[in-house]
N, C-alpha and C. Protein backbone atom coordinates (compact mmCIF):
# COMPACT_ATOMS: atom_id res chain seq x y z
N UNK A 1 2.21 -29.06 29.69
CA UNK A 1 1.25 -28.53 28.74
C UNK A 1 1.22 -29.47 27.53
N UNK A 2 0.06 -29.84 27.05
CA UNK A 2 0.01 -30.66 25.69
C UNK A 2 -0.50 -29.99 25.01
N UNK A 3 -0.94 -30.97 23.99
CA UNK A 3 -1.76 -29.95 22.68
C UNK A 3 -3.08 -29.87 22.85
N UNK A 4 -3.84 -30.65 23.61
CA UNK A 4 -5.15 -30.90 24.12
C UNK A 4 -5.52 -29.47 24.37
N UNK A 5 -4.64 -29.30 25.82
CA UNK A 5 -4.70 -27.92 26.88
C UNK A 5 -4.87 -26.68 25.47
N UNK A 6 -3.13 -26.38 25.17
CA UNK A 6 -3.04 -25.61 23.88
C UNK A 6 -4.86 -25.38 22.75
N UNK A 7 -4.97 -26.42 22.55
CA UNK A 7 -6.55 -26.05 21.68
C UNK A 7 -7.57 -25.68 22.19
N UNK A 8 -7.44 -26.14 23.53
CA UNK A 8 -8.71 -25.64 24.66
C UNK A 8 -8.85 -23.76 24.64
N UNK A 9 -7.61 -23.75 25.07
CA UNK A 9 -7.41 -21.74 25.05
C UNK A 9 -7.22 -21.67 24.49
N UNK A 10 -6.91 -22.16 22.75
CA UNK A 10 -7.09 -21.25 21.68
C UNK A 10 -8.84 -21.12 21.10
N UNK A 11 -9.50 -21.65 21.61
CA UNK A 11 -11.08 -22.31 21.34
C UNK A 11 -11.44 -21.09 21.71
N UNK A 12 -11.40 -21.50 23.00
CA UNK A 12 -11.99 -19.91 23.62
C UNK A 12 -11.77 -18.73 23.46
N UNK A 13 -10.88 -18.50 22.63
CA UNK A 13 -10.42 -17.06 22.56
C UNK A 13 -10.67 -16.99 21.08
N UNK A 14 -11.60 -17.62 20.30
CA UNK A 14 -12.63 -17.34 19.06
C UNK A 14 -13.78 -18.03 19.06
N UNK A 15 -14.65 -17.68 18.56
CA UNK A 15 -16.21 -17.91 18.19
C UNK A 15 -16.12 -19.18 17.04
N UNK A 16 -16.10 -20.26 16.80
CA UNK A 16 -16.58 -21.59 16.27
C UNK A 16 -14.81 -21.54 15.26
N UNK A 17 -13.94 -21.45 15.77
CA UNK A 17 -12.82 -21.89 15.03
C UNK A 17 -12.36 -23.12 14.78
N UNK A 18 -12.07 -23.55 13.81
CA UNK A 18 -10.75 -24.96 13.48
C UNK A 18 -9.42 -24.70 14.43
N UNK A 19 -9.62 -25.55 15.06
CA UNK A 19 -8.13 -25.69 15.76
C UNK A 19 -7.12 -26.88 16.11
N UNK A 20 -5.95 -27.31 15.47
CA UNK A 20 -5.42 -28.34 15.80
C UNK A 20 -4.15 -27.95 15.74
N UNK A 21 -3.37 -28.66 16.93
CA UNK A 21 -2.10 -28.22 17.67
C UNK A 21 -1.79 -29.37 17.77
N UNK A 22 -0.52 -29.39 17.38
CA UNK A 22 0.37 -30.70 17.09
C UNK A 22 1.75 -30.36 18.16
N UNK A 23 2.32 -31.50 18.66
CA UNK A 23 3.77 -31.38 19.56
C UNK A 23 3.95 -32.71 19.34
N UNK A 24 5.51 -32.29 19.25
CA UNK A 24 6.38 -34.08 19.57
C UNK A 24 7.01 -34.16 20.69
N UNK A 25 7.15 -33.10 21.35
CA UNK A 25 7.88 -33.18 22.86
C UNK A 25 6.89 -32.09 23.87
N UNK A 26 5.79 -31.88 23.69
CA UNK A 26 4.64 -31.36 24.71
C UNK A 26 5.56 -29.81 24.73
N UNK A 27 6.29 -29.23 24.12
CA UNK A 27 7.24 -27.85 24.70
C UNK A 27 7.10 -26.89 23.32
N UNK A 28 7.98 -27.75 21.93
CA UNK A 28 7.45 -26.55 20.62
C UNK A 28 6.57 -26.91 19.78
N UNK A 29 5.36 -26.48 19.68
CA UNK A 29 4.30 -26.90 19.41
C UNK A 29 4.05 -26.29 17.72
N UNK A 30 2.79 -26.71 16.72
CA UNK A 30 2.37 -26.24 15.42
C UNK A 30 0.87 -26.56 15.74
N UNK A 31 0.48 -25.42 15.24
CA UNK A 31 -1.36 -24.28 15.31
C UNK A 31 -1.53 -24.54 14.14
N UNK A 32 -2.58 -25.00 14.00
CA UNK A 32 -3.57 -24.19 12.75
C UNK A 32 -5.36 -24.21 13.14
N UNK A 33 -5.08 -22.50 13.15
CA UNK A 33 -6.14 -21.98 13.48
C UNK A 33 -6.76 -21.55 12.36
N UNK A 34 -8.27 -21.63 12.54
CA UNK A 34 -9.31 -21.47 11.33
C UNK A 34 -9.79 -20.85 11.45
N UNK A 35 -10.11 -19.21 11.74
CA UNK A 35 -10.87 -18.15 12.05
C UNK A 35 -11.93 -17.52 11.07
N UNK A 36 -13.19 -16.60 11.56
CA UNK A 36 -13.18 -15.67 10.57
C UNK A 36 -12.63 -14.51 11.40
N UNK A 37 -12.43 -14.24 12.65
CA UNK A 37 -11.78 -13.39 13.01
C UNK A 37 -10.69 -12.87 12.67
N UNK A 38 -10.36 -13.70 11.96
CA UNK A 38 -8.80 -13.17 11.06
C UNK A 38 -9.09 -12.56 10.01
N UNK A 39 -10.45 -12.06 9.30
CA UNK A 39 -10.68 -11.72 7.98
C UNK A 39 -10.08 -10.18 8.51
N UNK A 40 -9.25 -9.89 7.13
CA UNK A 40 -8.91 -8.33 6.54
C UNK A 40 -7.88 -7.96 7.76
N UNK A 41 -6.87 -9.26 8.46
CA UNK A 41 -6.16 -8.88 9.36
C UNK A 41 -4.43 -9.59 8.05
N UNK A 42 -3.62 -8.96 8.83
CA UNK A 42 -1.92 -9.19 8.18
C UNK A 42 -1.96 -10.42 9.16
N UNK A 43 -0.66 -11.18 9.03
CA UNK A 43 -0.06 -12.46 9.38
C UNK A 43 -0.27 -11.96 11.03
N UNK A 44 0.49 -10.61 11.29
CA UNK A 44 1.11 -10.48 12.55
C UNK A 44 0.02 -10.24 13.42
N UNK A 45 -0.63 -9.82 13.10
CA UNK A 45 -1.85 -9.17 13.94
C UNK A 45 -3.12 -10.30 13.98
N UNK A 46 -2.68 -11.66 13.28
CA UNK A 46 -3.47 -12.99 13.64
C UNK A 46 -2.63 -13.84 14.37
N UNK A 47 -1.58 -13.57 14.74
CA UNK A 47 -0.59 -14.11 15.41
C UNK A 47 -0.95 -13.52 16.69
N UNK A 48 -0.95 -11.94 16.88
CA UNK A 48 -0.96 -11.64 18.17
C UNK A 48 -2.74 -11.95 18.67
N UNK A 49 -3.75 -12.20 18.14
CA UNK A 49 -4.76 -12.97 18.73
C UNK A 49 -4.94 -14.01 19.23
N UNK A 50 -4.34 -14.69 18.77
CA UNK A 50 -3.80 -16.00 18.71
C UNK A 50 -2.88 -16.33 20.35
N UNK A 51 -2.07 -15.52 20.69
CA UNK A 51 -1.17 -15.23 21.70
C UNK A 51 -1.51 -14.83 22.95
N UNK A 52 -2.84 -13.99 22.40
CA UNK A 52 -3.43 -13.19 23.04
C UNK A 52 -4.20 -14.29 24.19
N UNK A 53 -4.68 -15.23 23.26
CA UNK A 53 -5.74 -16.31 24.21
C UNK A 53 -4.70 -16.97 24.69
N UNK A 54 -3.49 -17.33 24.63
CA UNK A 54 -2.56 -17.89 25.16
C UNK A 54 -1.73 -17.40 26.49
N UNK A 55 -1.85 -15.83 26.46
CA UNK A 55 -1.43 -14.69 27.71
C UNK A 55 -0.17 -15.44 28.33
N UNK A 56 0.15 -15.86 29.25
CA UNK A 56 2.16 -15.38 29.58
C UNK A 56 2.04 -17.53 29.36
N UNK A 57 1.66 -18.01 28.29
CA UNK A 57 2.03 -19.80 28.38
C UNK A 57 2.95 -19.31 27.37
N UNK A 58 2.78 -18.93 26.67
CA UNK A 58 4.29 -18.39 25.52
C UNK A 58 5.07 -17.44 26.01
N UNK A 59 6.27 -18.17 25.47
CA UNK A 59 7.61 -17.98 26.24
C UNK A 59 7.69 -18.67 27.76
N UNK A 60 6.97 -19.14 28.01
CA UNK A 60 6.85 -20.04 29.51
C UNK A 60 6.69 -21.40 29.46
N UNK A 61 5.22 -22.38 29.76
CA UNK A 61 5.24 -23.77 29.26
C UNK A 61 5.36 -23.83 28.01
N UNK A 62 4.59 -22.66 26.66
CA UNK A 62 4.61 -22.95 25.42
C UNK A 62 6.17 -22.30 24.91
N UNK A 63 7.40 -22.82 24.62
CA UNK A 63 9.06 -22.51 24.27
C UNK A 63 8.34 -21.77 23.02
N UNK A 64 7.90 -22.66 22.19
CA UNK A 64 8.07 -22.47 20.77
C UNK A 64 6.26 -22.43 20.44
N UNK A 65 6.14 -21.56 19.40
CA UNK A 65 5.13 -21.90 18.81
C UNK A 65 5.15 -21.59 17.26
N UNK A 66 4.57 -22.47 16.14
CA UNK A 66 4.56 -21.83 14.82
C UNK A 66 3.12 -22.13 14.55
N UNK A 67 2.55 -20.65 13.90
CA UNK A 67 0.79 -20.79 13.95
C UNK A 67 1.03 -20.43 12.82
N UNK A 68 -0.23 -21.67 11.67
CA UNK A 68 -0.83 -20.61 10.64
C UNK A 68 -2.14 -20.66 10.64
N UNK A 69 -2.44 -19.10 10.87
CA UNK A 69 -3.69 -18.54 11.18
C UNK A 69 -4.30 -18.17 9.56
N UNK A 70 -5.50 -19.23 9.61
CA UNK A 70 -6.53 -18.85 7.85
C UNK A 70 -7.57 -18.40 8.26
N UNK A 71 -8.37 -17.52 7.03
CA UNK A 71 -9.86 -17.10 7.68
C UNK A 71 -10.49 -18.41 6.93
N UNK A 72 -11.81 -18.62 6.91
CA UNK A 72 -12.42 -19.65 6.43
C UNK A 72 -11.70 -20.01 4.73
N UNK A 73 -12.53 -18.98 4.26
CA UNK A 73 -12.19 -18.50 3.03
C UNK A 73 -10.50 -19.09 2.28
N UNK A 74 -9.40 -18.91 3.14
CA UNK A 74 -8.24 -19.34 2.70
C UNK A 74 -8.08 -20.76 3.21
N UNK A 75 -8.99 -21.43 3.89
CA UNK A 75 -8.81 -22.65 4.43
C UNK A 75 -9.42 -23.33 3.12
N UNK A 76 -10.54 -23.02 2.65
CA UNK A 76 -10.88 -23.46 1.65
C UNK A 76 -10.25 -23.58 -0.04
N UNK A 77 -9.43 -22.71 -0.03
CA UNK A 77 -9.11 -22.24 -1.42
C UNK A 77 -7.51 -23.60 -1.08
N UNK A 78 -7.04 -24.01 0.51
CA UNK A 78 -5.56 -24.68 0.52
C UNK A 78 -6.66 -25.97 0.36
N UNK A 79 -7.55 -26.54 0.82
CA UNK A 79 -7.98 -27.85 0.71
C UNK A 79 -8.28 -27.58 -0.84
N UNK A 80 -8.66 -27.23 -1.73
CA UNK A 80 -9.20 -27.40 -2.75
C UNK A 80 -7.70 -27.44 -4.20
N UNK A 81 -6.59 -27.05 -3.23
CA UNK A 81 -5.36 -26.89 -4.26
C UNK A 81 -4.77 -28.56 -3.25
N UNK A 82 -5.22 -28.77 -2.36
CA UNK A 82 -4.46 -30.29 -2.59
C UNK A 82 -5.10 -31.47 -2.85
């Protein structure tokens, strides 16, 4: 599994998202997903969407994963503070 694969099924499992998935050994991987599907959701419950498009590759080819899931809105407010 690479990060290619990884962004492919996270694509699909939202409507026009930012997605880029980074690995240094193809196994524990880093997300950042750009949703608005995440608006008016907690950390955990954009995590489990997130997982959701992923179905049994976590905990299996995907070991590790660390996602941070933004809605547009907070993607904008982190580019504009760096």
């Amino acid at each position: 599994m690479d990060p290619t694969d990884i962004t492919a099924l996270i694509e699909a499992g939202f409507d026009n998202a930012i997605v880029k998935v980074m690995s240094p050994d193809n196994t524990h991987f880093e997300a950042l997903i750009v949703a608005s599907e995440f608006e008016g959701l907690r950390s955990l419950a954009r995590h489990q969407l997130v997982y959701k498009s992923l179905g049994a590759l976590v905990g299996n080819e995907i070991h590790a994963l660390s996602i941070m899931a933004l809605t547009p809105d907070e993607w904008r407010d982190k580019q504009d503070q760096a």
